[in-house]
Protein backbone atom coordinates (compact mmCIF):
# COMPACT_ATOMS: atom_id res chain seq x y z
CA UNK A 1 -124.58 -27.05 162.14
CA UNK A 2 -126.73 -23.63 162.85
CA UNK A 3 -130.10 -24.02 163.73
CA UNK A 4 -132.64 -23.02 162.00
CA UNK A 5 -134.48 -19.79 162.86
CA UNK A 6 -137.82 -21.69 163.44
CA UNK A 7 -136.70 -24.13 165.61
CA UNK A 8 -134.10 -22.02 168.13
CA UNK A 9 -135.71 -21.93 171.74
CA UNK A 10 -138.19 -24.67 171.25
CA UNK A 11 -136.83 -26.70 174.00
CA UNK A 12 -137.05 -23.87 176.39
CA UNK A 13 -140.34 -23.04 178.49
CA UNK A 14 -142.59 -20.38 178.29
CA UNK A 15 -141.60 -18.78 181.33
CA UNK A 16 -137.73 -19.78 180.89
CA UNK A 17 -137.97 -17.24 178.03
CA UNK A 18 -139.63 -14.51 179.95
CA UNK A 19 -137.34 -14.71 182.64
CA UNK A 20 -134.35 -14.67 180.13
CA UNK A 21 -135.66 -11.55 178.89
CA UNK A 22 -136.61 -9.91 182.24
CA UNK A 23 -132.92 -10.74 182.89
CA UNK A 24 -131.72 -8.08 180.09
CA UNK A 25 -134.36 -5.32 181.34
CA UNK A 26 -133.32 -5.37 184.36
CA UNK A 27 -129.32 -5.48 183.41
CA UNK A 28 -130.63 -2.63 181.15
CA UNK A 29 -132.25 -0.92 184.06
CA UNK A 30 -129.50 -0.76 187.02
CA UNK A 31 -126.36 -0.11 184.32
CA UNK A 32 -125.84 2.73 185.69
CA UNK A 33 -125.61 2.32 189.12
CA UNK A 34 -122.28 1.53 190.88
CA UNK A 35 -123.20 -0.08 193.74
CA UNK A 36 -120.53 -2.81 195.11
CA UNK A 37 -118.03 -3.99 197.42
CA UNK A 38 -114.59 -2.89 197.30
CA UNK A 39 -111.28 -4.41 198.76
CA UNK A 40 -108.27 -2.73 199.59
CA UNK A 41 -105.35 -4.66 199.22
CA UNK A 42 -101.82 -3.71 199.48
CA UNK A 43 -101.25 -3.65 195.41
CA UNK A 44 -104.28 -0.91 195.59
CA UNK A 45 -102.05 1.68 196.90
CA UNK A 46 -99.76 3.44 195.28
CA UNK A 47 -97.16 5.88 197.53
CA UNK A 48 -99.65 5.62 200.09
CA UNK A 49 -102.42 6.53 198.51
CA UNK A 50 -105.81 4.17 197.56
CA UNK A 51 -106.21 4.30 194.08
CA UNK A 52 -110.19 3.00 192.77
CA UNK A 53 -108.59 1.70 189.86
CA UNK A 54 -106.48 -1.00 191.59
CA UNK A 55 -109.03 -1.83 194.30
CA UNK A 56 -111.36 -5.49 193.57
CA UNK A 57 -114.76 -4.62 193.46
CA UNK A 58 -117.96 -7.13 193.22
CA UNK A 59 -120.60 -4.86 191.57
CA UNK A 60 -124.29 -5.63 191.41
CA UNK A 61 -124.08 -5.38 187.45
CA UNK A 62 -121.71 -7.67 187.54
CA UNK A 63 -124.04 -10.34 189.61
CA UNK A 64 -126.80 -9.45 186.87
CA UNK A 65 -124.26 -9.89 184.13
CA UNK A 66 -123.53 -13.48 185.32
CA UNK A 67 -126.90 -13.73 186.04
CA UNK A 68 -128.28 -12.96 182.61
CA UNK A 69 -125.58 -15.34 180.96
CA UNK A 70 -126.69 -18.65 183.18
CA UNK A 71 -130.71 -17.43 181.93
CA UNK A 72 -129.02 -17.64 178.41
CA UNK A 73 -126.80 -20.44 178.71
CA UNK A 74 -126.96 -22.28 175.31
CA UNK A 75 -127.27 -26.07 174.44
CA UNK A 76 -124.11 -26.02 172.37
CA UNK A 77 -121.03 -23.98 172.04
CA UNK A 78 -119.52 -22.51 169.12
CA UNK A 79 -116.54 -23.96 168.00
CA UNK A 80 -113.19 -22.15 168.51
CA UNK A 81 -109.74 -22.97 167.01
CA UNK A 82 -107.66 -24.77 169.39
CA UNK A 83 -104.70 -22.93 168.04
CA UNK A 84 -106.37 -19.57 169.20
CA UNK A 85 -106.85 -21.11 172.73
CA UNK A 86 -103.53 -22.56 172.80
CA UNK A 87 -102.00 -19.41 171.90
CA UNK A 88 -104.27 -17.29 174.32
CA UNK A 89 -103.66 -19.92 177.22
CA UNK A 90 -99.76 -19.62 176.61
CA UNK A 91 -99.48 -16.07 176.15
CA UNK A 92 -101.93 -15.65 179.53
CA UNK A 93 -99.61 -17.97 181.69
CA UNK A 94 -96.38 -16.03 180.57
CA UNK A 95 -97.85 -12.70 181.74
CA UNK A 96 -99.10 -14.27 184.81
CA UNK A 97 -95.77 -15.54 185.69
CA UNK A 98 -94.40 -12.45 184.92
CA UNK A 99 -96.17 -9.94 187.39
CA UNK A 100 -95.17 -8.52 190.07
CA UNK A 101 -98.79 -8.62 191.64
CA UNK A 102 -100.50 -11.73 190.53
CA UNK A 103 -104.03 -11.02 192.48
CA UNK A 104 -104.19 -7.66 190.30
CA UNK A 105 -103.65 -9.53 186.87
CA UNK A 106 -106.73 -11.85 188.08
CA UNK A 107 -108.52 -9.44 189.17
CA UNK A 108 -107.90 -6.93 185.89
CA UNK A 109 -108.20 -10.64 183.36
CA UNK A 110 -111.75 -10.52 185.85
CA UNK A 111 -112.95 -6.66 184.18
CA UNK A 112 -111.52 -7.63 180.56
CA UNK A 113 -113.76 -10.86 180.83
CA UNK A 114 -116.66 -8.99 182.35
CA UNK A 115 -116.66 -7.02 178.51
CA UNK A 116 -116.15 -10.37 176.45
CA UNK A 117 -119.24 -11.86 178.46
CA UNK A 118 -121.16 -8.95 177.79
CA UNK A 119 -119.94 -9.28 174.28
CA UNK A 120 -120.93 -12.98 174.53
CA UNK A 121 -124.35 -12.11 175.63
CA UNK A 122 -125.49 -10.07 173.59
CA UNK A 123 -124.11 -11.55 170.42
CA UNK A 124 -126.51 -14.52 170.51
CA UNK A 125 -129.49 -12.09 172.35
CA UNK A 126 -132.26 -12.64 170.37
CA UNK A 127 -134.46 -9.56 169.21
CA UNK A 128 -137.08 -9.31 172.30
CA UNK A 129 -133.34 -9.24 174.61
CA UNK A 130 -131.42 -6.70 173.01
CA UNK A 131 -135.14 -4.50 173.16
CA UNK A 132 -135.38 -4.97 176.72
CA UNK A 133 -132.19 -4.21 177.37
CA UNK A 134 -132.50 -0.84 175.07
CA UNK A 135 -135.73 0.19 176.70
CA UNK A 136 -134.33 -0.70 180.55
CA UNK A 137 -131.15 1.42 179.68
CA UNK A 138 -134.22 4.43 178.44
CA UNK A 139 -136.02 3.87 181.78
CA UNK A 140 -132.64 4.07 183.50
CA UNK A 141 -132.35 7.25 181.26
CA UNK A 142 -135.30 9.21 183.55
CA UNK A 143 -133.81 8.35 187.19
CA UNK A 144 -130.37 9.59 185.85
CA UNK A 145 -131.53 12.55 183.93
CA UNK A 146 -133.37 13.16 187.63
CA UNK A 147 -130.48 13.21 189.61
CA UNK A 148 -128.46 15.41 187.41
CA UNK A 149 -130.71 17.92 187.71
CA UNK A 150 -130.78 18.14 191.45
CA UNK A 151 -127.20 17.83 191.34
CA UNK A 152 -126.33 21.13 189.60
CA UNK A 153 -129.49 22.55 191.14
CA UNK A 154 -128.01 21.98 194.79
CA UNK A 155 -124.37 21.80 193.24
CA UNK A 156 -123.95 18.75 195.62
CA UNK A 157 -124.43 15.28 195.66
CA UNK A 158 -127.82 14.30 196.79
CA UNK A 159 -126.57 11.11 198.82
CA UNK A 160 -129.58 9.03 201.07
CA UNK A 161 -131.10 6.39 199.14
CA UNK A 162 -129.06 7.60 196.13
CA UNK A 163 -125.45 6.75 197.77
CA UNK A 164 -126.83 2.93 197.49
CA UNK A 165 -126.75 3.35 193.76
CA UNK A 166 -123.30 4.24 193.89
CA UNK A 167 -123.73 8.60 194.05
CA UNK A 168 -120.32 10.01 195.43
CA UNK A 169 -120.72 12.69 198.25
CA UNK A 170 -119.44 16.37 197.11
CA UNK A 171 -119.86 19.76 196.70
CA UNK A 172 -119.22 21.88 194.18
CA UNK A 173 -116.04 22.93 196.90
CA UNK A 174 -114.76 19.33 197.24
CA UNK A 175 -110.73 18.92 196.01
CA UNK A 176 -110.32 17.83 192.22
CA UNK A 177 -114.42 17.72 191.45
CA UNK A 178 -115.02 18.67 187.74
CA UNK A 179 -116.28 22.12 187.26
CA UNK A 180 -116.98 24.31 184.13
CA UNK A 181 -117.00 27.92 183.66
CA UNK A 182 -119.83 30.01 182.19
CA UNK A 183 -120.58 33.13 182.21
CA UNK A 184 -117.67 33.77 184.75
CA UNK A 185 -119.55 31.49 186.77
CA UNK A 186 -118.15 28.23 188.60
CA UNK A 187 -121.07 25.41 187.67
CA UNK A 188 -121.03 21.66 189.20
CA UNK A 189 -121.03 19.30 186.33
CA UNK A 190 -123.39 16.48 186.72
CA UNK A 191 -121.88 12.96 187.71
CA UNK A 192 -125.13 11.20 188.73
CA UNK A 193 -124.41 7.78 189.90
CA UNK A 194 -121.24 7.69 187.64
CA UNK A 195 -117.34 8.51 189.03
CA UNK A 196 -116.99 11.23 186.56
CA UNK A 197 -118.87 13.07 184.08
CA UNK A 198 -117.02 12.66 181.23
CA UNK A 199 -117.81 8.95 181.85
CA UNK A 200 -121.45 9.57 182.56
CA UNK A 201 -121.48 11.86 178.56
CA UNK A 202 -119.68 8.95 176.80
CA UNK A 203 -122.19 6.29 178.49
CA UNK A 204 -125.35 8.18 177.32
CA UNK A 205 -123.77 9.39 174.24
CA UNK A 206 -123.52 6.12 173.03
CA UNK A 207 -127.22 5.17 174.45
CA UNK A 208 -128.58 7.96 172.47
CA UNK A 209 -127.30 6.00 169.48
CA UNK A 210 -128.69 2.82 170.54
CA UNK A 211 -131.92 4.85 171.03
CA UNK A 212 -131.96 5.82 167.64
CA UNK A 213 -131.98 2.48 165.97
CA UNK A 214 -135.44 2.12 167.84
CA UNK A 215 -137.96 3.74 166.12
CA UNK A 216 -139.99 3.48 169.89
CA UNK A 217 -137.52 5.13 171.79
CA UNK A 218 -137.87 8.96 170.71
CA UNK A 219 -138.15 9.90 174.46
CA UNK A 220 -135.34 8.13 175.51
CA UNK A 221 -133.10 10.03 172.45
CA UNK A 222 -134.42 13.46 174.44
CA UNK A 223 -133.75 11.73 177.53
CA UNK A 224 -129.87 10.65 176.68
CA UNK A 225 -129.36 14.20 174.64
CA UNK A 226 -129.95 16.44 177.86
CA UNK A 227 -127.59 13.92 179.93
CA UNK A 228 -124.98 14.33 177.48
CA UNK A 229 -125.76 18.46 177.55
CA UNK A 230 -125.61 18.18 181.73
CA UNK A 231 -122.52 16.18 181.76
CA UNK A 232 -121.00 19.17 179.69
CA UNK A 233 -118.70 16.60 178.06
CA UNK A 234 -117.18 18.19 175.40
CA UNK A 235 -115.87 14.97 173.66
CA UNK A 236 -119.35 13.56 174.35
CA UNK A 237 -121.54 16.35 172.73
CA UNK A 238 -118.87 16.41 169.73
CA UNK A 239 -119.68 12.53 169.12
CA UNK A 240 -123.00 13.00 169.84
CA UNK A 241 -123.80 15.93 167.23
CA UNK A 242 -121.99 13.77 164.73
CA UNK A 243 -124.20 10.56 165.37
CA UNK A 244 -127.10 12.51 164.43
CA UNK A 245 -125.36 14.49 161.20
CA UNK A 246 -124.57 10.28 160.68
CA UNK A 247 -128.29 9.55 161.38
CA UNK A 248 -129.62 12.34 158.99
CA UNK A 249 -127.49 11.39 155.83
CA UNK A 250 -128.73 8.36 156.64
CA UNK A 251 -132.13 9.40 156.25
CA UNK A 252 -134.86 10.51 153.32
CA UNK A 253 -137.43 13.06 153.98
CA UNK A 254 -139.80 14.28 152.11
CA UNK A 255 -140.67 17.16 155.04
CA UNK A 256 -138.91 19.98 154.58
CA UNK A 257 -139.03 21.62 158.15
CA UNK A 258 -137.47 17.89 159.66
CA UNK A 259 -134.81 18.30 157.21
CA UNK A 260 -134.14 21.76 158.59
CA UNK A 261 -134.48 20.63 161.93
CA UNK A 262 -132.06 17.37 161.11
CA UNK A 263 -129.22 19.47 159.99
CA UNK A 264 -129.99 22.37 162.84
CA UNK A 265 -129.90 19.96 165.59
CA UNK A 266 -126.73 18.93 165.57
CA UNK A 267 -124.51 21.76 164.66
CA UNK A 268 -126.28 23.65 167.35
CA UNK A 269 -125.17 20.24 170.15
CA UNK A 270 -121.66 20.81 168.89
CA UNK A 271 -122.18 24.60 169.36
CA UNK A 272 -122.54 24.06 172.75
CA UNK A 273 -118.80 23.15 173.73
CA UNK A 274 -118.43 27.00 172.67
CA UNK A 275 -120.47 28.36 175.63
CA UNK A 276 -118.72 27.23 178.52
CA UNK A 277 -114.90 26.32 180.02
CA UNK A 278 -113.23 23.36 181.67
CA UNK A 279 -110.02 23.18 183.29
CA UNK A 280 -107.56 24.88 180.95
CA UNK A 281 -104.97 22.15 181.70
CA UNK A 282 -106.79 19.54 180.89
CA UNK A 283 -105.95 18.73 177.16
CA UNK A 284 -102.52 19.42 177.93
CA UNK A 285 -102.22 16.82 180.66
CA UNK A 286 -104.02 14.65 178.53
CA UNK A 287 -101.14 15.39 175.63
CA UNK A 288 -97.99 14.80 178.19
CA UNK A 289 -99.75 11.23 179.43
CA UNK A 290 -99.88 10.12 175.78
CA UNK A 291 -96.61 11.29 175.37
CA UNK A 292 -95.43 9.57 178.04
CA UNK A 293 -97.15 6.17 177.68
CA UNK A 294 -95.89 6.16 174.15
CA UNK A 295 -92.16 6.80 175.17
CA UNK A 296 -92.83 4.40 177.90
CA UNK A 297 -93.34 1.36 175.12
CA UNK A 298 -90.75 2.34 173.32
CA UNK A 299 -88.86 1.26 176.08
CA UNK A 300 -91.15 -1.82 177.16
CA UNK A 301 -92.42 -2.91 173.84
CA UNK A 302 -94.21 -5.78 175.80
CA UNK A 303 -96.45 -3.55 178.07
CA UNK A 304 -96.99 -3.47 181.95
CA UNK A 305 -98.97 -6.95 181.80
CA UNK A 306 -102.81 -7.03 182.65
CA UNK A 307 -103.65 -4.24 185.84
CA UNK A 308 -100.20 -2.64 186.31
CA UNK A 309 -101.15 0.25 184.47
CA UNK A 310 -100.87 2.81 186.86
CA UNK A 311 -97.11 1.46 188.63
CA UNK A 312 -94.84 3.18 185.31
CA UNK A 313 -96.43 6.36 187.82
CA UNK A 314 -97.21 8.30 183.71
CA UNK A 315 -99.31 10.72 185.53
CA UNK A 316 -98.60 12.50 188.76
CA UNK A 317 -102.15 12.43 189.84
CA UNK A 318 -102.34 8.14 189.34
CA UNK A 319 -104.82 7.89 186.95
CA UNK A 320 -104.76 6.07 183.66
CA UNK A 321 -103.84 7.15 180.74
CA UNK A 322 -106.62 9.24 179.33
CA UNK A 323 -106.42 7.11 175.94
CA UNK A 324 -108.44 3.81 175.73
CA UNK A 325 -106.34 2.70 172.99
CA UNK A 326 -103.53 3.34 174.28
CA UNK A 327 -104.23 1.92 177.48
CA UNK A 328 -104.66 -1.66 175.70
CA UNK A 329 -101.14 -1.41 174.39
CA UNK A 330 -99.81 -0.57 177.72
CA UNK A 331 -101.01 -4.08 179.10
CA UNK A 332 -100.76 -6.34 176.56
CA UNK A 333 -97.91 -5.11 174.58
CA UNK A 334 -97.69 -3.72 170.99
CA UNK A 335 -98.00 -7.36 169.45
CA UNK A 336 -100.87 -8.09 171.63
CA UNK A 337 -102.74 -4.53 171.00
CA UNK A 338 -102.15 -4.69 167.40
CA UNK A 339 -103.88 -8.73 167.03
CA UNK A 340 -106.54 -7.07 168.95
CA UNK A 341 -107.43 -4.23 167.05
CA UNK A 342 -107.15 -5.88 164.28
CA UNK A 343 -109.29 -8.93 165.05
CA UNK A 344 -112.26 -5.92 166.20
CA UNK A 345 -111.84 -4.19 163.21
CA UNK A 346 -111.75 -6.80 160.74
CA UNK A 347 -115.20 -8.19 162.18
CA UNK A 348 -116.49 -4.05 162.06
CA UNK A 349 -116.04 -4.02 158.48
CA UNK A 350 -117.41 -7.05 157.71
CA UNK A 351 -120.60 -5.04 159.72
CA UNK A 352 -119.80 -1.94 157.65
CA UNK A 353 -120.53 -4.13 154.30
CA UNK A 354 -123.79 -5.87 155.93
CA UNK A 355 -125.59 -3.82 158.49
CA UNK A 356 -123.62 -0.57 158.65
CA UNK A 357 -126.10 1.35 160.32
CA UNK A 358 -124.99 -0.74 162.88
CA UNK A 359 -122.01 0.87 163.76
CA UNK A 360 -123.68 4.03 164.82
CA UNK A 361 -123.29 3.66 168.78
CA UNK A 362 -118.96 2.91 167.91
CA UNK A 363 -118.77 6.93 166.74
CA UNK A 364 -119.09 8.33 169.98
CA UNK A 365 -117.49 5.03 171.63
CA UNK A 366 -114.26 5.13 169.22
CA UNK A 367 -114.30 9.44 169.76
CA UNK A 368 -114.06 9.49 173.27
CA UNK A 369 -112.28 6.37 173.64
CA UNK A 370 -109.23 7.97 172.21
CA UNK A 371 -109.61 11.41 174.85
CA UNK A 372 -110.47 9.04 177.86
CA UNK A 373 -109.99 5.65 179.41
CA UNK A 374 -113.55 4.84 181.04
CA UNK A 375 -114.47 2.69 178.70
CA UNK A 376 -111.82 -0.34 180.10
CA UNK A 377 -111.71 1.12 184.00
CA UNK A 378 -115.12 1.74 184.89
CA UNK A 379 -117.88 -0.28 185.32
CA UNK A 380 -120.79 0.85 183.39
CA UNK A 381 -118.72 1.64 180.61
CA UNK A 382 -117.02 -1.41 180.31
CA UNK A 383 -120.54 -3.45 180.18
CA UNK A 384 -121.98 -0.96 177.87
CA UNK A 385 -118.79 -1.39 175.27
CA UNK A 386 -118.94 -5.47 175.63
CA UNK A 387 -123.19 -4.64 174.77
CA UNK A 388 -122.13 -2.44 171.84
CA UNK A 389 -119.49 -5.35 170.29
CA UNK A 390 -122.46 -7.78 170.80
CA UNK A 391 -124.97 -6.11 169.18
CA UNK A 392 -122.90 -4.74 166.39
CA UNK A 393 -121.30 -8.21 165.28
CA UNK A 394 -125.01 -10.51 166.31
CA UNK A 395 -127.34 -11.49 164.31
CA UNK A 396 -130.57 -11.44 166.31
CA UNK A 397 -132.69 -14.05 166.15
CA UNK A 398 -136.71 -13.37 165.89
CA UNK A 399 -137.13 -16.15 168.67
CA UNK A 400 -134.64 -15.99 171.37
CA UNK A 401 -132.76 -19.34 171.11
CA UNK A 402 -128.81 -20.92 171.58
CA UNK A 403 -126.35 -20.54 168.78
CA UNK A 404 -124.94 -23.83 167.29
């Protein structure tokens, strides 16, 4: 039986709750930063060379991930079908016997769970948590936005005290770093404390959103926006000039000149992937990988299994397919990807019918998950998207409390 509004978190103390909460500010806080431990294995080479992807890592976020779900632990579980464990467990064991590297399965089962704790988390988050979390991601908003700026000011990384928080060292010089073109002019593209800027547009894309569904959080919108226009992401300024074309139909004004402004706004964002040039082989690549993974399943309708990804070798450079969807299928099969999706989507529309403003931080999520994979391979993506399923499919609680 649910509990009853009134009487969820009642058995917890005072200071129980404030710590709970602190827990999600802080998580909110240090998202962005990459700070961890890797391990280098043989499975994390591939011909020789290290690949990021395959290497274990222990991140901080993911101690204050685990940290913020023992603050929350709650006095009773929901109940799930034992034929959807049973099924889960089986399917699970058959992959794992499967693999050719079994520590890599673990450790990829690790990052998928990592996203359905976050999911978890903030699913029964009560309203004070998910606003600390939103206003530690806005604060985390103004040492990012910071370090962007010196970035393309010195066209370098900054490193010091800012290599702790996970800030790569390069140059606008250094091998394979992202670049744009404008004006005739090569220009560094901002990765702050992120392993690529696309990543770093698609994270703050989708923050902007979650900035906009509170009211207090106009600063952190501006905050997000000039991120986004740094990053010069030109999947994540798309999504994000149509999250606020969303936000405006969504809106009645009486004022004129906001109106103006509303509908200005974001046609002159999307304007902005007009004024400058990435690597002219980069959509193309991006076209032969999805090409390739999709002739790949044909082949191997059942997938790669969980973290062997990158061994089919689909792209020269070993990267992932730059397709988040697509991605899914190559692990877990076409059976598997399709009983996802359609589990996720099925709960989405049941959002769309309820609470569909909702839905607003999955635009640029769903938009650059299908030109991009850093939503499953890197770390603050992939506890940013498990936040984003939580919020979306909760129902916060005034009075932070366990779900029955």
């Amino acid at each position: 039986m649910r509990q009853t509004q009134k009487s969820r978190g009642q058995n917890r103390k005072p200071f129980f709750n404030s710590l709970a909460t602190w827990s999600f500010f802080v998580l909110g806080l240090l998202i962005p930063v990459q700070l961890g431990r890797h391990f280098w294995p043989s499975f994390s080479f591939l011909n020789g060379v290290r690949s990021d992807f395959l290497s274990p890592t222990i991140y901080l976020t993911d101690l204050l991930l685990i940290g913020a779900v023992f603050l929350n632990w709650p006095d009773k579980w929901p109940k799930i079908k034992k034929s959807v464990v049973w099924v889960g467990a089986v399917l699970l064991l058959i992959n794992f016997v499967a693999v050719t590297h079994k520590p890599l399965f673990l450790y990829r089962l690790y990052q998928y769970l990592k996203i359905a704790l976050a999911a978890w988390l903030f699913y029964r988050a009560g309203r004070e948590d998910r606003s600390a979390f939103v206003k530690g991601m806005a604060v985390s908003a103004v040492y990012t936005l910071f370090l962007s700026v010196w970035q393309i000011r010195t066209q370098g990384s900054l490193q010091g005290f800012w290599w702790f928080l996970g800030e790569r060292a390069f140059t606008v010089g250094t091998p394979g770093i992202a670049t744009v073109s404008i004006g005739g002019q090569k220009l560094l593209r901002a990765y702050a404390t992120f392993s690529h800027p696309n990543s770093l547009g698609g994270f703050f894309a989708t923050a902007a959103a979650l900035f906009l569904l509170h009211r207090r959080l106009r600063v952190g919108v501006l905050l997000a926006v000039s991120i986004v226009i740094l990053s010069f992401s030109k999947a994540a300024l798309l999504s994000l000039a149509l999250v606020f074309l969303l936000w405006q139909l969504s809106k009645s004004n009486d004022c004129r000149p906001c109106r103006v402004v509303g509908w200005l706004f974001p046609l002159w964002l999307g304007s902005l992937v007009f004024l400058f040039r990435g690597s002219p082989d980069t959509f193309q690549g991006r076209l032969d990988s999805w090409g390739e993974a999709v002739a790949f399943l044909a082949k191997n309708p059942l997938g790669t299994s969980l973290g062997h990804y990158l061994y089919p070798l689909l792209s020269p450079r070993y990267q992932p397919v730059h397709n988040a969807f697509l991605l899914v299928f190559l692990e877990i099969g076409l059976v598997g990807g399709v009983a996802l999706f359609y589990i996720l989507s099925k709960a989405l529309v049941n959002r769309i019918k309820t609470a569909p403003a909702r839905l607003l931080p999955w635009v640029p999520v769903c938009l650059t998950a299908g030109l991009d994979h850093y939503w499953l391979t890197l770390p603050q993506n992939m506890i940013l998207l498990g936040a984003v399923i939580g919020l979306t499919l909760g129902v916060p609680a005034s009075r932070r409390g366990s779900r029955s």
